[in-house]
N, C-alpha and C. Protein backbone atom coordinates (compact mmCIF):
# COMPACT_ATOMS: atom_id res chain seq x y z
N UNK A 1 12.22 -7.75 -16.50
CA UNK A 1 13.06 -6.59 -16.75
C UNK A 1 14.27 -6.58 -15.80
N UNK A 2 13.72 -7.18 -14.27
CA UNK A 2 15.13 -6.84 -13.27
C UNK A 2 16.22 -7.72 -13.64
N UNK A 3 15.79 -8.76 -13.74
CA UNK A 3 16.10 -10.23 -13.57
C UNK A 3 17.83 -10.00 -14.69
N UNK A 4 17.40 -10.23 -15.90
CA UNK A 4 18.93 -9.94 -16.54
C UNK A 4 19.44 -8.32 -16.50
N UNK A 5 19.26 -7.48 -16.01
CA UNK A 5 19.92 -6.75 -15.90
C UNK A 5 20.78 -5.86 -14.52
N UNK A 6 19.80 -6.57 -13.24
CA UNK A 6 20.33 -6.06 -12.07
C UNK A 6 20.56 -7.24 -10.94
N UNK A 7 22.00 -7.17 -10.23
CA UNK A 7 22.20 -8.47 -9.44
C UNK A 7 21.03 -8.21 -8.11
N UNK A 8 20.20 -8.84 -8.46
CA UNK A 8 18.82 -9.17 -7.42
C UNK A 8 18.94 -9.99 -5.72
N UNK A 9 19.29 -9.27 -4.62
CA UNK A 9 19.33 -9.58 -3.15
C UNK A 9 17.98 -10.10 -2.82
N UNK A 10 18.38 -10.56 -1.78
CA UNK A 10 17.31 -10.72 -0.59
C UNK A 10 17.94 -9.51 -0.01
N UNK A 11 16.83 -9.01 0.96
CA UNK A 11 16.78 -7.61 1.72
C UNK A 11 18.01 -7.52 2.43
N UNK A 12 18.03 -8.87 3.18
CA UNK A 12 18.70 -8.95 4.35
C UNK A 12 20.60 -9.29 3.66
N UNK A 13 20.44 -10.32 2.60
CA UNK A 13 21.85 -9.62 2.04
C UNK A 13 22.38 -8.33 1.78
N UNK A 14 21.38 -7.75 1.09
CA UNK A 14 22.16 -6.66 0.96
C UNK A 14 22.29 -5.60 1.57
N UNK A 15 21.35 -5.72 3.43
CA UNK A 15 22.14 -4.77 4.29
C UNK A 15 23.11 -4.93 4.78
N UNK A 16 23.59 -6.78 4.72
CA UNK A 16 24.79 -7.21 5.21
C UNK A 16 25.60 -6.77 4.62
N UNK A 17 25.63 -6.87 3.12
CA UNK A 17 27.07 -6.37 2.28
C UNK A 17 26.89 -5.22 2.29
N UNK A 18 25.84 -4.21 2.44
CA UNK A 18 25.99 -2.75 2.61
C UNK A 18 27.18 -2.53 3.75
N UNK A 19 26.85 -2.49 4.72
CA UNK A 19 27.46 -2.79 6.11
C UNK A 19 29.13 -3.20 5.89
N UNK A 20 29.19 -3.88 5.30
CA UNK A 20 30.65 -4.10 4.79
C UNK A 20 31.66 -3.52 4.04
N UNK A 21 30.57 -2.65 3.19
CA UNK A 21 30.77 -2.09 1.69
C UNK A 21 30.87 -3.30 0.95
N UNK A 22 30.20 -3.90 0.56
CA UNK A 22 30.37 -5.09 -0.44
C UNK A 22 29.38 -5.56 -1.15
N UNK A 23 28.72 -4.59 -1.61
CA UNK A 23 27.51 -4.57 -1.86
C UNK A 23 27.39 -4.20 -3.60
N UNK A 24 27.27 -5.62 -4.30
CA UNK A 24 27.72 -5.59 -5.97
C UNK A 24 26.93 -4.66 -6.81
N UNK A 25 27.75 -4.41 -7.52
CA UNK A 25 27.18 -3.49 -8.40
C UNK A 25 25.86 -4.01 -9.22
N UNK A 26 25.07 -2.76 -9.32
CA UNK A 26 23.69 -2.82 -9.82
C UNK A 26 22.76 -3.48 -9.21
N UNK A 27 23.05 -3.64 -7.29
CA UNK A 27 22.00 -4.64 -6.89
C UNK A 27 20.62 -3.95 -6.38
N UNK A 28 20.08 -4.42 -6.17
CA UNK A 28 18.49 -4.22 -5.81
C UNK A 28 17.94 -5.31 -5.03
N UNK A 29 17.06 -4.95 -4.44
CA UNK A 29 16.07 -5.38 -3.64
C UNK A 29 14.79 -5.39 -3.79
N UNK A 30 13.69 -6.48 -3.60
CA UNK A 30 12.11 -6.19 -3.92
C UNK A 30 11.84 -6.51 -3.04
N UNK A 31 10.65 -5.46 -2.69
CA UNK A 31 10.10 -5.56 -1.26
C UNK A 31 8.56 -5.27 -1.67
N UNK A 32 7.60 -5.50 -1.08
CA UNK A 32 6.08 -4.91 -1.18
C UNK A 32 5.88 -5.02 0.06
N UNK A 33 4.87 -3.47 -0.08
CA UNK A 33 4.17 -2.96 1.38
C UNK A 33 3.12 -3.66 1.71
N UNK A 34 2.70 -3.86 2.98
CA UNK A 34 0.66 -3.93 3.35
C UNK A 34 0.68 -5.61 3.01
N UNK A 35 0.71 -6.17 2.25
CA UNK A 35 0.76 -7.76 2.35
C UNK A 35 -0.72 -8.13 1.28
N UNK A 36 -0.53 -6.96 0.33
CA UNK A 36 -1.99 -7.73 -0.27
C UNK A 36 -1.84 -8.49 -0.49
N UNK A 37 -3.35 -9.18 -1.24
CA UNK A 37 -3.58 -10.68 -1.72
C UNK A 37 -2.66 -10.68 -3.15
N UNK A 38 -2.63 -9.53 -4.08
CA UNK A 38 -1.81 -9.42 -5.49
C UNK A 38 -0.83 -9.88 -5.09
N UNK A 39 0.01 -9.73 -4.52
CA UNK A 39 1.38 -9.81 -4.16
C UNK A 39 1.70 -11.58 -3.83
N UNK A 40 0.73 -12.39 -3.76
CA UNK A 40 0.45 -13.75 -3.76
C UNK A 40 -0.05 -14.20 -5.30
N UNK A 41 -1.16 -13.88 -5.83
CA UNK A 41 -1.69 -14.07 -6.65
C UNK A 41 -1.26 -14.12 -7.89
N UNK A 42 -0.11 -12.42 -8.10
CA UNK A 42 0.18 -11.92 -9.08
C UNK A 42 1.83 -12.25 -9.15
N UNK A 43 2.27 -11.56 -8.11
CA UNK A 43 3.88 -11.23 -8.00
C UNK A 43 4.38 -12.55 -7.76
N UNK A 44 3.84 -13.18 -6.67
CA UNK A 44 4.67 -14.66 -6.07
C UNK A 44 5.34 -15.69 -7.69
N UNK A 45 4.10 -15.84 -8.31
CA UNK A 45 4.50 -16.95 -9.37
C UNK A 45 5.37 -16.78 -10.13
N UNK A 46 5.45 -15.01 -10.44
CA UNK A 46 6.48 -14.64 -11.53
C UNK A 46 7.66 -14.41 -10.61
N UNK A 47 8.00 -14.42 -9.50
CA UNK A 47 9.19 -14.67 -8.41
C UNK A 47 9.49 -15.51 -8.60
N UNK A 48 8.69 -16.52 -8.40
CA UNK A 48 9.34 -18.05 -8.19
C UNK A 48 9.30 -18.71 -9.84
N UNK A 49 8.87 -18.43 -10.62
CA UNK A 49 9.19 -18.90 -11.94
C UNK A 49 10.48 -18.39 -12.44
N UNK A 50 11.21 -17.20 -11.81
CA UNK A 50 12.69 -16.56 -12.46
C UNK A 50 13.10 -16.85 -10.72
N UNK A 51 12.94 -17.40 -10.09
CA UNK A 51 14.25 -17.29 -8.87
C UNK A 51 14.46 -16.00 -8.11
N UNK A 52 13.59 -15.36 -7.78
CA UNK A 52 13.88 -14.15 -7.83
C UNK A 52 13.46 -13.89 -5.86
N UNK A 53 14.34 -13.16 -5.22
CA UNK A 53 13.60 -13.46 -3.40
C UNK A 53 12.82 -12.15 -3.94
N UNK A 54 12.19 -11.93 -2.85
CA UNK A 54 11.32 -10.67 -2.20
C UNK A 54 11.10 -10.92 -0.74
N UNK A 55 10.79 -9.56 -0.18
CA UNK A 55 10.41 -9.69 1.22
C UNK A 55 9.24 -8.38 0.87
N UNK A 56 7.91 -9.15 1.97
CA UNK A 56 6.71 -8.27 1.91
C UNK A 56 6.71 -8.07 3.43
N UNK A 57 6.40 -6.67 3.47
CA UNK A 57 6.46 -5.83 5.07
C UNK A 57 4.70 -6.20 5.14
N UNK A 58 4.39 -7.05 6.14
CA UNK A 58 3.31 -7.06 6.44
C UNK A 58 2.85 -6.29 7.55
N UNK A 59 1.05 -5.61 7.35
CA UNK A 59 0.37 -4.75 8.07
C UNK A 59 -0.10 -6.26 8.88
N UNK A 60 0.11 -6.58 10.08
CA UNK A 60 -0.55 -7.65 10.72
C UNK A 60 -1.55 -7.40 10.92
N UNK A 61 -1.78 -6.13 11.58
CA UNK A 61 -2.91 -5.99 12.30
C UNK A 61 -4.20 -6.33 11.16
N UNK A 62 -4.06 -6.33 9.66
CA UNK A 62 -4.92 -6.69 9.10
C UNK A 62 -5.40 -7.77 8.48
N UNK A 63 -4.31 -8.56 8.23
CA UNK A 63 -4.40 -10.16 7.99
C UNK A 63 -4.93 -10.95 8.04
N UNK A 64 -6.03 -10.99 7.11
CA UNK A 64 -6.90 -12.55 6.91
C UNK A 64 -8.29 -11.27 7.38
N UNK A 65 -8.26 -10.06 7.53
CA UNK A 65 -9.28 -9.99 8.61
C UNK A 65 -10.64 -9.09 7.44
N UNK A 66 -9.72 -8.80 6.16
CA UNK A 66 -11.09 -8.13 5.48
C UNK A 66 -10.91 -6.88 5.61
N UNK A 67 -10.10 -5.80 6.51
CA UNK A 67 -10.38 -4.56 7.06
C UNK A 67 -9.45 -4.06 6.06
N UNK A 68 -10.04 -2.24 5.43
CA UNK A 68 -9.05 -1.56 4.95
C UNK A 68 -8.09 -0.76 5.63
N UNK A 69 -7.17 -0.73 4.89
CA UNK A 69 -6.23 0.10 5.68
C UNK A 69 -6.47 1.73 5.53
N UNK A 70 -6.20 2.39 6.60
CA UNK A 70 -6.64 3.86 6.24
C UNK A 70 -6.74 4.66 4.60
N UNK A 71 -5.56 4.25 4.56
CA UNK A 71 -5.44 5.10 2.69
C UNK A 71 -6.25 4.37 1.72
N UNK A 72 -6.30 2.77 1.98
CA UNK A 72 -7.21 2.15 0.99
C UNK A 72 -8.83 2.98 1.15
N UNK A 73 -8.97 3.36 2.51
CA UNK A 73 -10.42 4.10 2.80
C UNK A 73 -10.32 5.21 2.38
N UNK A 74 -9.46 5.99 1.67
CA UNK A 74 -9.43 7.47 1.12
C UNK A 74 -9.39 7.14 -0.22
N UNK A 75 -8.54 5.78 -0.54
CA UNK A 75 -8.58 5.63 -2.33
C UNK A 75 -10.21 5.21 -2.88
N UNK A 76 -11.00 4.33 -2.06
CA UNK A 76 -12.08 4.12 -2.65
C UNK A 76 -13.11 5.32 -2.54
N UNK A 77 -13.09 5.91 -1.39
CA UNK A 77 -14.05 7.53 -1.31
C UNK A 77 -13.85 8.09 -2.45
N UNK A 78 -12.40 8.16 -2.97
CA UNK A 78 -12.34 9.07 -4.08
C UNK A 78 -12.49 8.50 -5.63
N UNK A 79 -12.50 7.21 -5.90
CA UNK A 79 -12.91 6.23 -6.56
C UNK A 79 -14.82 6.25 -6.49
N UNK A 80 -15.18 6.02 -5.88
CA UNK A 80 -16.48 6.01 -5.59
C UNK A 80 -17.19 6.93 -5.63
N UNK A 81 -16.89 8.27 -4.91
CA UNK A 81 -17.95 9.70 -5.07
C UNK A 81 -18.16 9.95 -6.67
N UNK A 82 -19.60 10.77 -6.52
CA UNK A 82 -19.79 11.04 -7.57
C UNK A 82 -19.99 12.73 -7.33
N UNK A 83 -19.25 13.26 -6.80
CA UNK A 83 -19.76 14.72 -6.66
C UNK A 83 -18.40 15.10 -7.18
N UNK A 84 -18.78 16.44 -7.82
CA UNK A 84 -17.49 17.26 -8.70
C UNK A 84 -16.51 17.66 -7.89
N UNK A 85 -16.86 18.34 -6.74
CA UNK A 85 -16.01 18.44 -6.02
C UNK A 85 -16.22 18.24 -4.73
N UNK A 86 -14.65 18.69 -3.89
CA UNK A 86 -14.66 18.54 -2.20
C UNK A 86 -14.45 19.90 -1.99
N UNK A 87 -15.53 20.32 -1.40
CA UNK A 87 -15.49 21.95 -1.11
C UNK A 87 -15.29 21.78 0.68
N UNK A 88 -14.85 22.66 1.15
CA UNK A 88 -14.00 23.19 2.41
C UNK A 88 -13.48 21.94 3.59
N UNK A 89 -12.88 21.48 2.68
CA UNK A 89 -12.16 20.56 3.42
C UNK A 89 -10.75 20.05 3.19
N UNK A 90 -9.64 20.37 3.84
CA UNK A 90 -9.74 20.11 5.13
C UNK A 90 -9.86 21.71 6.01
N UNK A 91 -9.70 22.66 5.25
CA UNK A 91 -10.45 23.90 5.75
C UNK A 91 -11.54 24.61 5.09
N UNK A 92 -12.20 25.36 6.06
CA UNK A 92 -13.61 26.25 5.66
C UNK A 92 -13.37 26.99 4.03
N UNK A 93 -14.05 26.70 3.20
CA UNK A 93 -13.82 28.10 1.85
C UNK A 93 -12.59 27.32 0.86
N UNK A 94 -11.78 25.91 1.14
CA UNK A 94 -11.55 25.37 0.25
C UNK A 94 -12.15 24.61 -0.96
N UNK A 95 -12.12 24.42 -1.77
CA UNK A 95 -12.81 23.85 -2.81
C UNK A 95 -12.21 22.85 -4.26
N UNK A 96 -11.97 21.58 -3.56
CA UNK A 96 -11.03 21.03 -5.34
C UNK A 96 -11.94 20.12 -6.07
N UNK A 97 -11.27 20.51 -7.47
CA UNK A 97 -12.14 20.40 -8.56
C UNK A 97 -11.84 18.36 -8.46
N UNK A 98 -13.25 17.28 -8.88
CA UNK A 98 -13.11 15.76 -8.97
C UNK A 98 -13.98 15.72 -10.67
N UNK A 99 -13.53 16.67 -11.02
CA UNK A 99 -14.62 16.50 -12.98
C UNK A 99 -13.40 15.58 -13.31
N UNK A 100 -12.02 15.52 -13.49
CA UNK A 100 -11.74 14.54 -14.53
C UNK A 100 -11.08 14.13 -13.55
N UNK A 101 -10.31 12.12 -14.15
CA UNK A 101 -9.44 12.09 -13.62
C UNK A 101 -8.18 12.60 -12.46
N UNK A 102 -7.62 13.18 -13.38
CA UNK A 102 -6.54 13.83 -13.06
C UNK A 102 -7.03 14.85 -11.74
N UNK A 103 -7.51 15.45 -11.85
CA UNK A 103 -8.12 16.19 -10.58
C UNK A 103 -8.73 15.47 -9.25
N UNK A 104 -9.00 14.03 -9.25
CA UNK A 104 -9.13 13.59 -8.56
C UNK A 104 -7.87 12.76 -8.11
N UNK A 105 -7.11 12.55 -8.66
CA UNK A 105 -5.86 12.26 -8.30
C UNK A 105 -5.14 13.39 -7.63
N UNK A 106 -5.06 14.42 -7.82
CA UNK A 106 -4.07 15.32 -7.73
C UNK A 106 -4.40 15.83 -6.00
N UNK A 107 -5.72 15.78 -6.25
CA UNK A 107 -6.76 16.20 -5.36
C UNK A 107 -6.24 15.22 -3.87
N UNK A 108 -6.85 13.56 -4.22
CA UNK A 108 -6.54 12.73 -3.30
C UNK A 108 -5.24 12.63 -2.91
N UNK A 109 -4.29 12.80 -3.42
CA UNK A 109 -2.46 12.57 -3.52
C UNK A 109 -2.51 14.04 -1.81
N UNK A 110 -2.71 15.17 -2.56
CA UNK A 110 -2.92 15.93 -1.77
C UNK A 110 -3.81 15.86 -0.24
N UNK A 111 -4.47 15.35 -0.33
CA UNK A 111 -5.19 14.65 1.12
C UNK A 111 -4.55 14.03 1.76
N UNK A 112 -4.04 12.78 0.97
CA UNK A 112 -3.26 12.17 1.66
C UNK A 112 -2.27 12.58 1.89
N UNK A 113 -1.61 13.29 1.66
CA UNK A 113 -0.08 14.13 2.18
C UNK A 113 -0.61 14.59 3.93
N UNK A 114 -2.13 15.38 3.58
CA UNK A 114 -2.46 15.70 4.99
C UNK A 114 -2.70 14.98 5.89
N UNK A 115 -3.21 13.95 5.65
CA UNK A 115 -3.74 12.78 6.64
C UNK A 115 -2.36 12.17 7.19
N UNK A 116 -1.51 11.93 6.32
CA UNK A 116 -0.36 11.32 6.88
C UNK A 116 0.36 12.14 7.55
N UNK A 117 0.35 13.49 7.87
CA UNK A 117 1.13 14.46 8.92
C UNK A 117 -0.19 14.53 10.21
N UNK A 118 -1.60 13.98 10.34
CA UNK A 118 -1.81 13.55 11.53
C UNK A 118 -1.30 12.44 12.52
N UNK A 119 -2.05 12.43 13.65
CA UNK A 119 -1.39 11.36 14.51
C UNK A 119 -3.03 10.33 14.03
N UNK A 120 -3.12 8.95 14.71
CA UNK A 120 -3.69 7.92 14.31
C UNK A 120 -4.98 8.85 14.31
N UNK A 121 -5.34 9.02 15.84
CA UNK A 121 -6.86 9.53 15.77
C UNK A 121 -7.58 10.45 14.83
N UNK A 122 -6.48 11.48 15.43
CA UNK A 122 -7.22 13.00 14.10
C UNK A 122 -7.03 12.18 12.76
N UNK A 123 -6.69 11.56 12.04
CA UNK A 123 -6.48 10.69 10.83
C UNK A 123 -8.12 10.12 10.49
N UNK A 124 -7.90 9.33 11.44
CA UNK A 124 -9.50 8.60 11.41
C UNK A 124 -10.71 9.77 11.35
N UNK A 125 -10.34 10.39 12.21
CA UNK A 125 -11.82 11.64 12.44
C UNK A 125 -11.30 12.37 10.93
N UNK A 126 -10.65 12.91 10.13
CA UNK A 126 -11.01 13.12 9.45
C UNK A 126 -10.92 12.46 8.29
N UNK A 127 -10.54 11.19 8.41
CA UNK A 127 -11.17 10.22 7.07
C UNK A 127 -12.73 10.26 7.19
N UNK A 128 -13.06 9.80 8.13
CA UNK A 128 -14.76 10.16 8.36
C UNK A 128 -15.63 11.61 8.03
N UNK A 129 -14.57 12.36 8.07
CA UNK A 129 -15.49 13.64 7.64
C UNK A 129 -15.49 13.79 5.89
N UNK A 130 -13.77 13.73 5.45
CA UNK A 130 -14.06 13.44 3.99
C UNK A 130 -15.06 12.46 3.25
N UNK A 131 -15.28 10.99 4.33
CA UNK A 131 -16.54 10.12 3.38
C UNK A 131 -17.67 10.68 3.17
N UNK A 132 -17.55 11.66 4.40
CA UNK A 132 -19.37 12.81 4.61
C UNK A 132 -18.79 13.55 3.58
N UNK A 133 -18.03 13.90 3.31
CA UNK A 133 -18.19 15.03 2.15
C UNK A 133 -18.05 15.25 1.11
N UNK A 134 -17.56 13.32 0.44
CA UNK A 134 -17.55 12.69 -0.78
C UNK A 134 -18.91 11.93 -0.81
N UNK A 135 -19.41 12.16 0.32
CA UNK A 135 -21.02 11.36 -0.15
C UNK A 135 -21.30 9.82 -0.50
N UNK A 136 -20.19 9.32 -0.10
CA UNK A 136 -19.88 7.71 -0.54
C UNK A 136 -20.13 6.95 0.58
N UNK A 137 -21.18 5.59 0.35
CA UNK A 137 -21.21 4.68 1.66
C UNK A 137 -19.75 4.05 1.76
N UNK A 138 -19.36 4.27 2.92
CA UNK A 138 -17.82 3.74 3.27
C UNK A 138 -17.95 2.27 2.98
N UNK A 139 -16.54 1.27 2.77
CA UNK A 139 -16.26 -0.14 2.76
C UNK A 139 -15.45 0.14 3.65
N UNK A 140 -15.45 -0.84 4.62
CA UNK A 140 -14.92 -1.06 5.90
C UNK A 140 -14.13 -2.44 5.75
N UNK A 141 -14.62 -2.95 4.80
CA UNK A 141 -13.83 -4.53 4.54
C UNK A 141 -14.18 -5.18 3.15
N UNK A 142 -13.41 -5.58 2.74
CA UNK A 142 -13.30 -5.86 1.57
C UNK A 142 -12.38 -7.47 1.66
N UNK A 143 -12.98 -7.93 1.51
CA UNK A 143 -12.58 -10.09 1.82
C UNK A 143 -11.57 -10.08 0.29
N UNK A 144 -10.79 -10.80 0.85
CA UNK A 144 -9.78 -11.14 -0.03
C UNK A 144 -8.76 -9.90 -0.53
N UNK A 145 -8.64 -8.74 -0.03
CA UNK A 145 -7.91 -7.55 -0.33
C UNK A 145 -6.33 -7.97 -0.01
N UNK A 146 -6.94 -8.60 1.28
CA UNK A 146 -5.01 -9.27 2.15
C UNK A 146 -5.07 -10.16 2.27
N UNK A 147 -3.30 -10.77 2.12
CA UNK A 147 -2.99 -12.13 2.44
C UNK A 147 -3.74 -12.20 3.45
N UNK A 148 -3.61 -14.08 4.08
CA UNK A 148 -4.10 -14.64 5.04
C UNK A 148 -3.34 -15.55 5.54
N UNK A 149 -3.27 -15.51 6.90
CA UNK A 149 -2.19 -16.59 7.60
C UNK A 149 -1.53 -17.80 6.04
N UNK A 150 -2.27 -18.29 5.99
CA UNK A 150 -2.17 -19.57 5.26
C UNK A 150 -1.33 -19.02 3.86
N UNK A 151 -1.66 -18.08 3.21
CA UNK A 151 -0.99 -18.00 1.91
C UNK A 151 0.31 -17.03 2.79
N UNK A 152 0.47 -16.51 3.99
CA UNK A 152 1.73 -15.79 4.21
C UNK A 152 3.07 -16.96 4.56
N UNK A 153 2.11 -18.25 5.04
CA UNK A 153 2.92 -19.51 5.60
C UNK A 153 3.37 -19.95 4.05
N UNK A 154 2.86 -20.31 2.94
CA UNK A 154 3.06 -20.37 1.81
C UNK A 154 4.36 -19.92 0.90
N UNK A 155 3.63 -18.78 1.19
CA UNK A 155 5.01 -17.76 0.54
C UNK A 155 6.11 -17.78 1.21
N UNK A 156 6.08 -17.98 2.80
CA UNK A 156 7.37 -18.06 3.64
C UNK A 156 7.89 -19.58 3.21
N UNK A 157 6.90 -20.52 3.00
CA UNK A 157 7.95 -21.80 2.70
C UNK A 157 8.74 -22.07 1.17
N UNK A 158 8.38 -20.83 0.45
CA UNK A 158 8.89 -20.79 -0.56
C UNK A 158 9.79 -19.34 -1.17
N UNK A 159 10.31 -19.44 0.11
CA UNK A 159 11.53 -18.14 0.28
C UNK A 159 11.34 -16.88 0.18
N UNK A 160 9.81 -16.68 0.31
CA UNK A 160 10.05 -15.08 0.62
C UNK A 160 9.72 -14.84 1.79
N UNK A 161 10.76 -13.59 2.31
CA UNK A 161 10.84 -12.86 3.71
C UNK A 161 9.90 -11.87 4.16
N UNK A 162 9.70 -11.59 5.18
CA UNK A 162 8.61 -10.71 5.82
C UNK A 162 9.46 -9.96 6.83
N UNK A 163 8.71 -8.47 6.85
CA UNK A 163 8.96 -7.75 7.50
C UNK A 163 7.69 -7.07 8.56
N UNK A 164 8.06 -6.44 9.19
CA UNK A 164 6.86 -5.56 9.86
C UNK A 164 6.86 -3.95 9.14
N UNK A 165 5.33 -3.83 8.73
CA UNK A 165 4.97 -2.59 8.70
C UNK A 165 3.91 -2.00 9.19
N UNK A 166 4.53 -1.32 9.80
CA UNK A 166 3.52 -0.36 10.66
C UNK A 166 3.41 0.85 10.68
């Protein structure tokens, strides 16, 4: 879809020609967050079969290692529970409805809005209280979720850029 219709940068061009003002019309940039394994598996081939750069902001700290990243540990709690709802949390006498879909989306979207206005710790302490109160045995690691040294060396020798995300 991008490919014939928008002039497609590398990141780093087009902060340069930003910077200049010279920055062509209809351009864009592709970037992916966290460094999953999809983004190798899935995205890389159809990059490199149309010519196309990308740069992936990699989570280092998780790389090759199996571990989820905080929000991946709130998407599977809420994926996984089987209880209708999350009653008083993240305060006493709250209560949201997990019967369909959509309510569990709306529900989790909303959590996560809260979790991400903590600092690291309170984050963690209460990802741990929501798994107690979705009733779900936590995954702590999940093998093959993220790249790994070897496929990030890969993808770097075949022109795509990396960033840090943290």
């Amino acid at each position: 879809f991008l490919s014939p219709r928008y002039n497609i940068l590398h990141l780093h061009d087009a902060v340069e020609r930003l910077k200049v003002n010279e920055l062509p019309e209809n351009a864009v940039t592709i970037t992916f967050d966290d460094g999953y394994y999809d983004n190798y598996e899935h995205a890389f081939p159809i990059l490199e079969s149309l010519n196309i750069p990308a740069t992936i902001f990699l989570t280092t700290g998780v790389i090759g290692t199996g571990e989820l990243l905080w929000h991946d540990r709130v998407f599977s709690a809420f994926n996984e529970t089987t209880c209708w709802s999350l009653d008083s949390y993240p305060h006493e006498g709250l209560r949201y409805p997990l019967r369909t879909e959509q309510e569990r989306i709306q529900t989790r979207d909303g959590i996560l809005k809260f979790l991400k206005s903590l600092d690291q710790k309170s984050r963690l302490l209460w990802i741990n209280r929501l798994v107690e109160k979705l009733k779900v045995k936590e995954k702590f690691r999940v093998p093959g979720l993220m790249l790994n040294w070897d496929e990030v060396k890969i993808l770097h020798k075949n022109g795509i850029t990396f960033g840090a995300h943290t």
